[in-house]
C-alpha atoms as a PDB file:
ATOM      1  CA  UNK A   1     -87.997  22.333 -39.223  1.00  0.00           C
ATOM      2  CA  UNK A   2     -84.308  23.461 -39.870  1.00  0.00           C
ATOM      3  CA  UNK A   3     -83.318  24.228 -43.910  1.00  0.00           C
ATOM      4  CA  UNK A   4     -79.769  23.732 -44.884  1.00  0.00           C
ATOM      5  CA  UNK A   5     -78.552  24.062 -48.298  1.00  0.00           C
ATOM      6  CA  UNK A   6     -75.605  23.223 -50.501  1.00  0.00           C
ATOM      7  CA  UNK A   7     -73.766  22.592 -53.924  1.00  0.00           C
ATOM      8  CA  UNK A   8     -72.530  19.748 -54.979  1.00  0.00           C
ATOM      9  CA  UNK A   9     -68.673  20.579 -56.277  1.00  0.00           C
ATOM     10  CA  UNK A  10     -66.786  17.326 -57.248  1.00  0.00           C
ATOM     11  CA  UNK A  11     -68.315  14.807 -55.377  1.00  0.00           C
ATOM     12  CA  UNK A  12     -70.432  11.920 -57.173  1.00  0.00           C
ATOM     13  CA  UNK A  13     -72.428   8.588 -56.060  1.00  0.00           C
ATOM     14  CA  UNK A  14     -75.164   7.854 -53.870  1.00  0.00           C
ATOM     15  CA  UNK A  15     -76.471  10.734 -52.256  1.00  0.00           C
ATOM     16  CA  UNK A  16     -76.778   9.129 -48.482  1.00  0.00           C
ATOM     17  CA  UNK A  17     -73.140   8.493 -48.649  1.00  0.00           C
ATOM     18  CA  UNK A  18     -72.096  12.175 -50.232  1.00  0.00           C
ATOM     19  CA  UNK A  19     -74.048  13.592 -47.468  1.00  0.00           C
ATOM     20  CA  UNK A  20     -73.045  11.283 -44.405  1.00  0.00           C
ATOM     21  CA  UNK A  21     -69.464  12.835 -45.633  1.00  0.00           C
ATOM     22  CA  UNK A  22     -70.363  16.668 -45.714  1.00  0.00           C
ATOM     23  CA  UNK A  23     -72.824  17.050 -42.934  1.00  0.00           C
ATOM     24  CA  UNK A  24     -72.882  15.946 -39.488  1.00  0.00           C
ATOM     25  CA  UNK A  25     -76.236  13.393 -40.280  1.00  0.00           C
ATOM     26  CA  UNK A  26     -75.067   9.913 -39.856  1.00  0.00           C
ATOM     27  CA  UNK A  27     -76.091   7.942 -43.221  1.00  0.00           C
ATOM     28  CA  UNK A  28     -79.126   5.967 -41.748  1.00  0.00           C
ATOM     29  CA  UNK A  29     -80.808   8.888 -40.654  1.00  0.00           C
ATOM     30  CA  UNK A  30     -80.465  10.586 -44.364  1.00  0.00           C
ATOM     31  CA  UNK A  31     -82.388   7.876 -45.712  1.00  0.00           C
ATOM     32  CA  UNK A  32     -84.958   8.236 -43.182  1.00  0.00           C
ATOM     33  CA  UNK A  33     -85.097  11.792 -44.625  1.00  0.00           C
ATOM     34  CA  UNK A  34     -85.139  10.721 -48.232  1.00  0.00           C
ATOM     35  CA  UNK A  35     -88.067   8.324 -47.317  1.00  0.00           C
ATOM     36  CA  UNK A  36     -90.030  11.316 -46.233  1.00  0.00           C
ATOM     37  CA  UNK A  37     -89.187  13.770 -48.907  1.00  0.00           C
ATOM     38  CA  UNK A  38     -86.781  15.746 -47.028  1.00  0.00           C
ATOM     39  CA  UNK A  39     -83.929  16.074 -49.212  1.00  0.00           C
ATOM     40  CA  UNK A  40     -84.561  18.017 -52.626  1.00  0.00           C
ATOM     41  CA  UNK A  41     -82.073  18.135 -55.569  1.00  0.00           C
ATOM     42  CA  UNK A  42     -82.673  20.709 -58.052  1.00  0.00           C
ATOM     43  CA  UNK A  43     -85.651  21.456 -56.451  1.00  0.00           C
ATOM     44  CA  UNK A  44     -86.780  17.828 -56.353  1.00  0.00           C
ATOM     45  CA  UNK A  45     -87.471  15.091 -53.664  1.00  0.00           C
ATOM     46  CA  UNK A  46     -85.396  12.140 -54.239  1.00  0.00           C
ATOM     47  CA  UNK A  47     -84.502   8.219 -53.018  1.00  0.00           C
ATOM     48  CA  UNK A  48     -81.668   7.562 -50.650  1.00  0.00           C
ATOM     49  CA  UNK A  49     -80.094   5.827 -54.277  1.00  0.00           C
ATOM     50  CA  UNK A  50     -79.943   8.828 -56.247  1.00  0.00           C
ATOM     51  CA  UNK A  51     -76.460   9.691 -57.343  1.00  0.00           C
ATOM     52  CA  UNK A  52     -75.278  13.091 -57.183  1.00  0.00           C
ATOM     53  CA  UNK A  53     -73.207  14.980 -59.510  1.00  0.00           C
ATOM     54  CA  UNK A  54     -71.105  18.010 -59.485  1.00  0.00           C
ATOM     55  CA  UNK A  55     -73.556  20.995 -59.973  1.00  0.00           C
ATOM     56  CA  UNK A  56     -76.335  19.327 -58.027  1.00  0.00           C
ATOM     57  CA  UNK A  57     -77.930  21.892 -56.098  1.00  0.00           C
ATOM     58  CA  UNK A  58     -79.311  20.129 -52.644  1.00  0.00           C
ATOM     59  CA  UNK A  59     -81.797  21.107 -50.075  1.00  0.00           C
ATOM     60  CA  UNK A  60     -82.417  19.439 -46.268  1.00  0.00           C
ATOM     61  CA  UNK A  61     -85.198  19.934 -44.336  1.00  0.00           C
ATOM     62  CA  UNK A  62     -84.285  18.352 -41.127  1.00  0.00           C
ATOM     63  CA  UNK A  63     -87.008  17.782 -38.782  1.00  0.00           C
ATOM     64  CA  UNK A  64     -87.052  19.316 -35.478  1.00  0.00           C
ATOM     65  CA  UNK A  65     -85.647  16.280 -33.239  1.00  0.00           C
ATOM     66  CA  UNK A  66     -88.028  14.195 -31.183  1.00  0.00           C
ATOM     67  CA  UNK A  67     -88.779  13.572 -27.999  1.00  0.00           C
ATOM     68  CA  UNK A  68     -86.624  10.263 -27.004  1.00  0.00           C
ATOM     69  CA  UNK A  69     -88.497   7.168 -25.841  1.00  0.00           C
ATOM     70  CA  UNK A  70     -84.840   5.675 -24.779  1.00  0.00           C
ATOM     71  CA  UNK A  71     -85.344   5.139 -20.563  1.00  0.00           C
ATOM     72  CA  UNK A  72     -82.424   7.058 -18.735  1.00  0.00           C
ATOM     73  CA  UNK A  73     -80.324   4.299 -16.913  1.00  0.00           C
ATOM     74  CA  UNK A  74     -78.371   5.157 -13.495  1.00  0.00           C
ATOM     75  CA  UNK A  75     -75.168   3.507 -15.405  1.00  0.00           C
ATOM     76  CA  UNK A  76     -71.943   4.778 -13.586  1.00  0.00           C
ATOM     77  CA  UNK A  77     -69.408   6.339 -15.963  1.00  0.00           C
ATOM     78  CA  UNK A  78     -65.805   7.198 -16.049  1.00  0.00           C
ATOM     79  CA  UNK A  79     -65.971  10.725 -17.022  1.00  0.00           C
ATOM     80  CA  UNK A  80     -62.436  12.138 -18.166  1.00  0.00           C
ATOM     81  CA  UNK A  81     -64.211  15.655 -18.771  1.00  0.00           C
ATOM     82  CA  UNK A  82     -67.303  17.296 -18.867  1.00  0.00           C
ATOM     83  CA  UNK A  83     -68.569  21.076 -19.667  1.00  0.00           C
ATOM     84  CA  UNK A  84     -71.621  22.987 -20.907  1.00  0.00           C
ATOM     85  CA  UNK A  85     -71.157  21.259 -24.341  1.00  0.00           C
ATOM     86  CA  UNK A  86     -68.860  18.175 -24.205  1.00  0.00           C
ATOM     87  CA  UNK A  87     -68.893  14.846 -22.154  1.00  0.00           C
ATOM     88  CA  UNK A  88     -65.459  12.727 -22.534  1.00  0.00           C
ATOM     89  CA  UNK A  89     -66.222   9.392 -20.924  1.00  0.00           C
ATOM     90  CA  UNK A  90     -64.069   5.950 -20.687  1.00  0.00           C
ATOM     91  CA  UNK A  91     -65.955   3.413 -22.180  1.00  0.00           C
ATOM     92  CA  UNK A  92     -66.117   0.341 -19.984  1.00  0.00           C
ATOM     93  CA  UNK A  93     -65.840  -3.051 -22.396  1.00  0.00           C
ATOM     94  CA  UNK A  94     -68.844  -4.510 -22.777  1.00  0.00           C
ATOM     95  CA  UNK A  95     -71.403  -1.256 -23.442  1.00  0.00           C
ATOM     96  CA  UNK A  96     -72.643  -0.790 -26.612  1.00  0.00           C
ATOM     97  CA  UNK A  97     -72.830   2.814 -27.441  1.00  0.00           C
ATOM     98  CA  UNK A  98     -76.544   3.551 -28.409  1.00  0.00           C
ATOM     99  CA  UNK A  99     -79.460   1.332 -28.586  1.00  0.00           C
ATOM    100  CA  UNK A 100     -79.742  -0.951 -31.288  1.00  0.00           C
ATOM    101  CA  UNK A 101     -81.872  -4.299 -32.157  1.00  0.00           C
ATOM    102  CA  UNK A 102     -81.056  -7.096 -29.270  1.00  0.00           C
ATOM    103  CA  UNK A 103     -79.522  -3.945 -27.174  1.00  0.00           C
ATOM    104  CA  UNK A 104     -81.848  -1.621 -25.717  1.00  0.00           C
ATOM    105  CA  UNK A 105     -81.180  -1.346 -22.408  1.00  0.00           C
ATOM    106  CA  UNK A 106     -77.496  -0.707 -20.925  1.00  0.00           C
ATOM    107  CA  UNK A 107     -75.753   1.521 -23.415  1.00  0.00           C
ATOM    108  CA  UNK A 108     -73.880   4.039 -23.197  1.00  0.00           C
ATOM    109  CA  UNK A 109     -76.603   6.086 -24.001  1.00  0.00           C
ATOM    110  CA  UNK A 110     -78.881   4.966 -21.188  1.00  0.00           C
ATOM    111  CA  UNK A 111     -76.450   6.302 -19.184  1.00  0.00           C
ATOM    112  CA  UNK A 112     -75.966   9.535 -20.759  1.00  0.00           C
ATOM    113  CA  UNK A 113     -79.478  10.923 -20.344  1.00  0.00           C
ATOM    114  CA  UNK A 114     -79.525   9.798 -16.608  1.00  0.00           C
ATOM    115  CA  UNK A 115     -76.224  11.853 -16.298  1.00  0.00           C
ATOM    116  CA  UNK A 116     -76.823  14.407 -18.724  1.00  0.00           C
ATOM    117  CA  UNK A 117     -80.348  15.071 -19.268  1.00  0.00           C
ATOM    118  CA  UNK A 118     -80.024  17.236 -22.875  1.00  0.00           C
ATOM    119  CA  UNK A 119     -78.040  15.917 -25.476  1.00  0.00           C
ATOM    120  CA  UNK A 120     -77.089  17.119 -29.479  1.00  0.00           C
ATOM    121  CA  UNK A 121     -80.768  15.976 -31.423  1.00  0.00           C
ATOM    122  CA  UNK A 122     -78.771  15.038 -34.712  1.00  0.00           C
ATOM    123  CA  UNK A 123     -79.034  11.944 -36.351  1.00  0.00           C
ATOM    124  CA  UNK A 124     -82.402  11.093 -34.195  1.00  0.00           C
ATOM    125  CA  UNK A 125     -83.857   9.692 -31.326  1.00  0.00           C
ATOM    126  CA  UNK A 126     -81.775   6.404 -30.990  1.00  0.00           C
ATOM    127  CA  UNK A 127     -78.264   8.189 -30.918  1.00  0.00           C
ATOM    128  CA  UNK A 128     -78.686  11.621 -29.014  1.00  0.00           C
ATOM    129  CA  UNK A 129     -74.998  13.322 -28.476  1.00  0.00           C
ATOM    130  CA  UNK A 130     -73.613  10.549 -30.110  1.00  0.00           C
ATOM    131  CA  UNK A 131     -71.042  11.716 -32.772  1.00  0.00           C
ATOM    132  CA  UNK A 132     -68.812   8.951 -33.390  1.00  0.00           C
ATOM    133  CA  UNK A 133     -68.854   5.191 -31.717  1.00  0.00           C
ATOM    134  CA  UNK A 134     -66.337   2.506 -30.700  1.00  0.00           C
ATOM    135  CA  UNK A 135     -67.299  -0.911 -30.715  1.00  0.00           C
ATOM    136  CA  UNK A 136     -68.719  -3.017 -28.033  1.00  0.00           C
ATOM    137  CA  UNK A 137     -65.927  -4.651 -26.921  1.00  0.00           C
ATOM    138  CA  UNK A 138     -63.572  -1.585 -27.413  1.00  0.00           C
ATOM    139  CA  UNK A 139     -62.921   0.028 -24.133  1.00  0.00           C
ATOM    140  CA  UNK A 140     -61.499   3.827 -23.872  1.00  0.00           C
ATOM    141  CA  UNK A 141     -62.229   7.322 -25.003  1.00  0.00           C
ATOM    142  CA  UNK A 142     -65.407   8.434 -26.480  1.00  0.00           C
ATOM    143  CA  UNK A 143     -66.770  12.209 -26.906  1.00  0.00           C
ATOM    144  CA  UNK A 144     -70.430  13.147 -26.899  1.00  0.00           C
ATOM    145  CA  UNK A 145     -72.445  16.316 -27.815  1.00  0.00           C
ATOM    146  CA  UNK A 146     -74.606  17.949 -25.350  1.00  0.00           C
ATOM    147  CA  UNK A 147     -76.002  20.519 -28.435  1.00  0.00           C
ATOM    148  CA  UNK A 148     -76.291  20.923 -31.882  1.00  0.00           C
ATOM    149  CA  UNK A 149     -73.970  23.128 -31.936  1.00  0.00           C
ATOM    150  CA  UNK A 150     -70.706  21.095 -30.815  1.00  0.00           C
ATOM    151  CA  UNK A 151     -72.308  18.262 -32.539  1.00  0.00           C
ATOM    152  CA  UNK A 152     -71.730  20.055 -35.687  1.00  0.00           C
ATOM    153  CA  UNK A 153     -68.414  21.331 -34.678  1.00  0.00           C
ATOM    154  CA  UNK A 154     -66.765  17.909 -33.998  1.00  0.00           C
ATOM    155  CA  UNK A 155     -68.683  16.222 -36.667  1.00  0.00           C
ATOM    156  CA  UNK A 156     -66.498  18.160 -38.955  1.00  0.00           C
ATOM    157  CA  UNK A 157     -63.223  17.856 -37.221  1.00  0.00           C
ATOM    158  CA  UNK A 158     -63.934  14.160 -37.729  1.00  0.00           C
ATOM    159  CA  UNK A 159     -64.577  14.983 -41.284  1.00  0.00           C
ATOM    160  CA  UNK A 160     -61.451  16.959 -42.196  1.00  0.00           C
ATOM    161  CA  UNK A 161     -59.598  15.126 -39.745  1.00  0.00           C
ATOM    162  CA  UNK A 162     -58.866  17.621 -37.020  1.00  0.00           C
ATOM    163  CA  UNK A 163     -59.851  15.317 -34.713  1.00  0.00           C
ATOM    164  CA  UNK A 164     -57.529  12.703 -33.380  1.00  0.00           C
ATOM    165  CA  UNK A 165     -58.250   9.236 -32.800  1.00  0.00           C
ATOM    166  CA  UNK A 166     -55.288   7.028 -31.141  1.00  0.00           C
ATOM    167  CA  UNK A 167     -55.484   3.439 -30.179  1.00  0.00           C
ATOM    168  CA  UNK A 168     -53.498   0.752 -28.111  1.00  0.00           C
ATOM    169  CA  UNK A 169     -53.908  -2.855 -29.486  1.00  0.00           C
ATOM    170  CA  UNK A 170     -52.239  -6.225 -28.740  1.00  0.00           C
ATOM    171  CA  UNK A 171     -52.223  -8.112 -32.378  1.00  0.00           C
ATOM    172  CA  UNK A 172     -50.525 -11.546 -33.407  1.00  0.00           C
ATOM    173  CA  UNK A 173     -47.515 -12.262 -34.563  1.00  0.00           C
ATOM    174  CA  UNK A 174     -44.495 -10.138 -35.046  1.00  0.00           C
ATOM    175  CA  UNK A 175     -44.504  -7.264 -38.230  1.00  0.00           C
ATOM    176  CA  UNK A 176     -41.475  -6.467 -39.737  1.00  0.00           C
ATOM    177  CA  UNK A 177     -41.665  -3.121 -39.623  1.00  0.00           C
ATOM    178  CA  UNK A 178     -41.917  -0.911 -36.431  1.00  0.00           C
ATOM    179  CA  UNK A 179     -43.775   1.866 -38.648  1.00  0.00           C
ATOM    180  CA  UNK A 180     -46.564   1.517 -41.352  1.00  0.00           C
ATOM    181  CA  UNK A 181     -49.497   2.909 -43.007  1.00  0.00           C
ATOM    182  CA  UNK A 182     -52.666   0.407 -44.248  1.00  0.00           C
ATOM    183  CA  UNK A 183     -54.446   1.979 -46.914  1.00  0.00           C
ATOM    184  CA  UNK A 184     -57.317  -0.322 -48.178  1.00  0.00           C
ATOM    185  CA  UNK A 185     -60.813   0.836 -48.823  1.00  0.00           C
ATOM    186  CA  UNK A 186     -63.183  -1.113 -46.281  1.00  0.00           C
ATOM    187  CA  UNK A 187     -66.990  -2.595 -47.235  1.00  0.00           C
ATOM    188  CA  UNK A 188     -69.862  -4.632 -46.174  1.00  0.00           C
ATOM    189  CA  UNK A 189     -68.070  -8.594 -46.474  1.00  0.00           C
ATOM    190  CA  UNK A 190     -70.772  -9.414 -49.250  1.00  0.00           C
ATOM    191  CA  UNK A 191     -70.221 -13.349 -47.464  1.00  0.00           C
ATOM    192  CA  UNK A 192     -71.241 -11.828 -44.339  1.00  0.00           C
ATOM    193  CA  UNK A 193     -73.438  -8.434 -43.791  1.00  0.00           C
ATOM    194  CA  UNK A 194     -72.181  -8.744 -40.028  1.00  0.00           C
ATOM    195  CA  UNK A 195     -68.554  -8.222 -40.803  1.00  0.00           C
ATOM    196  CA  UNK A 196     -66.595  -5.774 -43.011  1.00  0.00           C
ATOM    197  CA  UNK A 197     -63.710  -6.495 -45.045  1.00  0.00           C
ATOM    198  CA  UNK A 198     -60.908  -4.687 -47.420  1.00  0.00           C
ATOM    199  CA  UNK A 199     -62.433  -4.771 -51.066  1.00  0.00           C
ATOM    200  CA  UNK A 200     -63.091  -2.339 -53.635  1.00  0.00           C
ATOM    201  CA  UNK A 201     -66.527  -3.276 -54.037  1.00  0.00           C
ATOM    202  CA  UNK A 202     -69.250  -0.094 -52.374  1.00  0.00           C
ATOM    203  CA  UNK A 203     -66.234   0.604 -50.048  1.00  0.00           C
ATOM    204  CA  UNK A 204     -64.782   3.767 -48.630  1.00  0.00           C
ATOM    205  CA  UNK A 205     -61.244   4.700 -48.497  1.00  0.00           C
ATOM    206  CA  UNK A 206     -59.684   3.794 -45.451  1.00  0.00           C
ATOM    207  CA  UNK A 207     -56.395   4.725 -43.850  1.00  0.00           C
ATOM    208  CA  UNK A 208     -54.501   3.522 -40.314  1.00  0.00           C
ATOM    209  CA  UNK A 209     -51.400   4.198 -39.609  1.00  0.00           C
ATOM    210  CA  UNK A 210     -49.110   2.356 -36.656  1.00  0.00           C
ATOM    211  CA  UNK A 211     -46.826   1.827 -34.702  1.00  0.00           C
ATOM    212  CA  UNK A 212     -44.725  -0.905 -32.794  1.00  0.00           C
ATOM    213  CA  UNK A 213     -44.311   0.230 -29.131  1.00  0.00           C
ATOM    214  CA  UNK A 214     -43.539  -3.371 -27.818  1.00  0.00           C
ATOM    215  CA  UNK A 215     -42.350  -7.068 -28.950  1.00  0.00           C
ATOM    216  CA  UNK A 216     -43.443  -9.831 -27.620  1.00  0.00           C
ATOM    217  CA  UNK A 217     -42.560 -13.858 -28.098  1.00  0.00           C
ATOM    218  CA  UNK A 218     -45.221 -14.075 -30.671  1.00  0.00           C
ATOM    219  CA  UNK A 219     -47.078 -10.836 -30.660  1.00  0.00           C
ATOM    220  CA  UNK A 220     -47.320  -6.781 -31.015  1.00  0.00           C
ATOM    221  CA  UNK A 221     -48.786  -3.729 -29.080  1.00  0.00           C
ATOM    222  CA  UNK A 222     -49.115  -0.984 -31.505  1.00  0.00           C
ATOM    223  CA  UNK A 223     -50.210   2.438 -31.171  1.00  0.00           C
ATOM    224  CA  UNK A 224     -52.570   2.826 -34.035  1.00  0.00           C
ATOM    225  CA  UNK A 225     -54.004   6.121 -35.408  1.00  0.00           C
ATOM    226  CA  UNK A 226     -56.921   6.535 -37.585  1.00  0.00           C
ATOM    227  CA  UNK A 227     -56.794   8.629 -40.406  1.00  0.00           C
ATOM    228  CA  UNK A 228     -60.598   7.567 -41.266  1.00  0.00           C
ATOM    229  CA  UNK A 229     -63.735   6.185 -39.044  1.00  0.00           C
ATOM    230  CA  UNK A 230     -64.679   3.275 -40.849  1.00  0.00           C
ATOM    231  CA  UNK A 231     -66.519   0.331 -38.926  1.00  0.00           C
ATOM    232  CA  UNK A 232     -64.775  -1.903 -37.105  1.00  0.00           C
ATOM    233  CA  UNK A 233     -61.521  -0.066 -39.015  1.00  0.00           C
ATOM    234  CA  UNK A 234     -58.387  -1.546 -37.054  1.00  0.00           C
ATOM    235  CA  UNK A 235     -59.828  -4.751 -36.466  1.00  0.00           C
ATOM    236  CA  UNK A 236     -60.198  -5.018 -40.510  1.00  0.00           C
ATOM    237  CA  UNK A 237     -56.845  -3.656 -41.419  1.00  0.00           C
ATOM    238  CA  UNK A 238     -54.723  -6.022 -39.082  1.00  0.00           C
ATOM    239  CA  UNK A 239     -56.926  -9.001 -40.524  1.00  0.00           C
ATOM    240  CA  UNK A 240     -55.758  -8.065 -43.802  1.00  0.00           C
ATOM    241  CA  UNK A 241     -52.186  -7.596 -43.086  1.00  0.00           C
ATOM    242  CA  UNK A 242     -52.650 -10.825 -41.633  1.00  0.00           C
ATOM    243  CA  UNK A 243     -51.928  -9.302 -37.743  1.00  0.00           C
ATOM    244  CA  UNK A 244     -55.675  -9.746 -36.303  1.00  0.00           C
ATOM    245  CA  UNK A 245     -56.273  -8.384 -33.189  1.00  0.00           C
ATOM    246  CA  UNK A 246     -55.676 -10.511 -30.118  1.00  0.00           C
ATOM    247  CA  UNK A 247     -59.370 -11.819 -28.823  1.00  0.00           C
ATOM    248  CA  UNK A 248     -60.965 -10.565 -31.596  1.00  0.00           C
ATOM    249  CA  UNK A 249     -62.881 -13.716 -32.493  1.00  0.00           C
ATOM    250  CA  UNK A 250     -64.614 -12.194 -35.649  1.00  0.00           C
ATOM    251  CA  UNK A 251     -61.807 -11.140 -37.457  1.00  0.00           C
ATOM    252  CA  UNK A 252     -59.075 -13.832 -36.155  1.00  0.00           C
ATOM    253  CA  UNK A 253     -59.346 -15.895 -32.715  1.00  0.00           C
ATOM    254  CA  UNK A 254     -60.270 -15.885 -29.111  1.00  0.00           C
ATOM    255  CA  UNK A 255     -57.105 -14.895 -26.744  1.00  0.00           C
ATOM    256  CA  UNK A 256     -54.981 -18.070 -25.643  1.00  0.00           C
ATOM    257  CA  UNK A 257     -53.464 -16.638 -22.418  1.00  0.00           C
ATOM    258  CA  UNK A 258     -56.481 -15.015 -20.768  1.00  0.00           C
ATOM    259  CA  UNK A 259     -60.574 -15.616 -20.725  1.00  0.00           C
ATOM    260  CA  UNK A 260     -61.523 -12.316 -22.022  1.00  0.00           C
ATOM    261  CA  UNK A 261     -64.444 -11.447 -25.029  1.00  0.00           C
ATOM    262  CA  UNK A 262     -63.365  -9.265 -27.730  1.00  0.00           C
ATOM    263  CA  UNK A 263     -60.960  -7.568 -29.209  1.00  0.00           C
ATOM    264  CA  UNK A 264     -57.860  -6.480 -26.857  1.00  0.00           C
ATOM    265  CA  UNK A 265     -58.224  -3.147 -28.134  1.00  0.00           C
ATOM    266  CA  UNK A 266     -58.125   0.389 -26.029  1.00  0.00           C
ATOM    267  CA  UNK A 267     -59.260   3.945 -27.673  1.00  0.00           C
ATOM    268  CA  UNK A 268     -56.413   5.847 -25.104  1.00  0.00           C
ATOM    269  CA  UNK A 269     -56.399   8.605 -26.561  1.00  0.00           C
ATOM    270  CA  UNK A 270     -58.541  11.593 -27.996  1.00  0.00           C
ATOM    271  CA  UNK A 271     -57.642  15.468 -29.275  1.00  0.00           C
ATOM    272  CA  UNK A 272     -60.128  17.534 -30.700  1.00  0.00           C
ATOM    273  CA  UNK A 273     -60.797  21.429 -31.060  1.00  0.00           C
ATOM    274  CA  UNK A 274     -63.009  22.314 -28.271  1.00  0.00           C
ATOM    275  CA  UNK A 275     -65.821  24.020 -30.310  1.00  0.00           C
ATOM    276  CA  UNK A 276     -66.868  27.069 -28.055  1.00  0.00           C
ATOM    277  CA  UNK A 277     -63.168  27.987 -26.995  1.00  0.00           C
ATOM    278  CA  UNK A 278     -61.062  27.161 -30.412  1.00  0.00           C
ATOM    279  CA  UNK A 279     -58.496  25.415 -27.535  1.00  0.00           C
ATOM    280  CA  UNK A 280     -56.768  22.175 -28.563  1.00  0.00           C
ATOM    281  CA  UNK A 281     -57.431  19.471 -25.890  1.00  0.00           C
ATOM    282  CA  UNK A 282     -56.054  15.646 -25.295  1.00  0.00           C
ATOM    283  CA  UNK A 283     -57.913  13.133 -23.022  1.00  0.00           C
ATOM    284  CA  UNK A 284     -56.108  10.060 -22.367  1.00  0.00           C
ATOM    285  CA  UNK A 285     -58.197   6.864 -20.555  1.00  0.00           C
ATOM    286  CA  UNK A 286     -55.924   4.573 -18.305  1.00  0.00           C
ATOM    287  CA  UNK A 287     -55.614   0.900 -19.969  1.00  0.00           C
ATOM    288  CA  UNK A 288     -58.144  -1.073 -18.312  1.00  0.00           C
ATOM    289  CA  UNK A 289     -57.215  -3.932 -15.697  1.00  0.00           C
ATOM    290  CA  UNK A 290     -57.673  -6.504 -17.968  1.00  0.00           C
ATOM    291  CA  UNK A 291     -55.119  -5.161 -20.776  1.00  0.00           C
ATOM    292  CA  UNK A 292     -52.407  -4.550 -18.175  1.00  0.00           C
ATOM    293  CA  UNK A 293     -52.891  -7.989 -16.823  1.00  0.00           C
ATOM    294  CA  UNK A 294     -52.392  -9.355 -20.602  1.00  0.00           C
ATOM    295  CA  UNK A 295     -49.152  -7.186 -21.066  1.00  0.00           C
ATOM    296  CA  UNK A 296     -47.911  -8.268 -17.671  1.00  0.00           C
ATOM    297  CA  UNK A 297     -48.189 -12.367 -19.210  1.00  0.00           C
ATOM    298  CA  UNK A 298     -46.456 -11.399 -22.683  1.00  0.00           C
ATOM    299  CA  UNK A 299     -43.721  -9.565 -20.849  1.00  0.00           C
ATOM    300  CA  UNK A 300     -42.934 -12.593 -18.660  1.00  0.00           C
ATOM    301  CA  UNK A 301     -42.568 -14.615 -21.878  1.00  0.00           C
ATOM    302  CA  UNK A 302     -39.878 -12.520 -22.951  1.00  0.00           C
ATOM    303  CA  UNK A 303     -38.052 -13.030 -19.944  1.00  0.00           C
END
């Protein structure tokens, strides 16, 4: 078992959500320590609902990871780069990143410990190397962690924002503005726990900023950049600027020129720190065939 230790400075509210922002533990897998009396305060086990306050003195005793019970799939990936300690993949749409209820079997993860064999332990047995996620139907770039150790390090370049995430989306209708930033906290839709939405109600700031690389007849593709790593982040800021994503049936409507599920969104590129070297890198994943097909039918519209 692995003790970590730190002080509380400004920071105040639950203390699963504090910590999901200042360590590299993903917030479900705090609360699994808080159930088992893992993290003290002051010296003091408490519940995932205890809220912090500046001068809190805290205490982790993360378990020593566990062996997986997740099966190794022989998945074929599109690996844009691969060393000792990071694996850059393009995520196919479709794959859902790590196994979850209804999706145990297929994931990007599955495929990961057939390639990979060792990846990070953090955040438990369910999400090995898995750092940061993109949603099902979101194809493109994706990093994950072969150690601890550049688990840690990208964790907080995510965290202070030294890592880059850039996306390519097709949205409806036409903004008036080729440049903008959406700033609007994003929560749990208290109508529906299977969607998010823009409230101020046990949200989390939120920030994506974009910008208009092409018009179409009656839609955009925008370059978006996140600023934060909220869940399901662009998809809920272009609902609320009333610009859903194109396909994205959960947060506006299925795509009228072309059968394809989900969103018509593409993570293309990502720049981090590597963490051994200190060197900047950029991967880029092409657009996949389906995208260019789209763009190829809203450019002929135009004509």
């Amino acid at each position: 078992m692995e003790q970590r230790s730190l002080k509380i400075e400004e920071q105040s509210g639950r203390i699963d959500k504090v910590l999901s922002e200042e360590t590299p533990y993903s917030r479900n897998f705090l609360q699994q320590m808080c159930g088992q009396g893992q993290i003290l305060v002051n010296g003091r086990a408490v519940k995932s609902s205890y809220r912090v306050e500046p001068g809190d003195e805290i205490v982790l005793q993360v378990p020593d990871p566990e062996p997986s019970d997740i099966q190794p799939e022989n998945i074929p990936l599109d690996i844009l780069y691969e060393d000792a300690d990071l694996i850059v993949v393009n995520k196919p749409k479709g794959m859902v990143v790590h196994p979850a209820p209804g999706a145990s079997h297929g994931t990007l993860v599955n495929a990961l410990l057939y390639h990979c064999q060792d990846l990070s332990g953090i955040n438990g047995t369910l999400r090995p190397g898995i750092v940061h996620r993109i949603d099902k139907d979101t194809t493109g770039c994706i990093v994950a962690c072969k150690n601890d150790f550049a688990h840690e390090a990208i964790a907080a370049q995510l965290a202070d924002k030294t890592c880059h995430r850039e996306y390519l989306a097709v949205v409806e209708g036409l903004l008036e503005h080729d440049d903008g930033l959406i700033d609007a906290p994003i929560g749990r839709d208290p109508r529906d726990r299977q969607r998010m939405c823009v409230t101020d109600r046990s949200s989390r700031p939120a920030r994506t900023s974009f910008h208009v690389r092409e018009r179409f007849v009656s839609s955009c593709l925008l370059d978006c950049r996140l600023e934060t790593g909220r869940t399901h982040q662009i998809r809920v800021h272009m609902k609320y600027i009333h610009h859903p994503v194109m396909g994205d049936e959960k947060y506006g409507h299925a795509c009228r020129y072309m059968d394809t599920h989900g969103q018509v969104l593409h993570a293309y590129r990502l720049t981090l720190v590597h963490p051994r070297t200190g060197r900047e890198m950029s991967f880029e994943a092409p657009l996949p065939a389906y995208f260019e097909t789209l763009l190829q039918m809203l450019r002929k519209e135009n004509q």
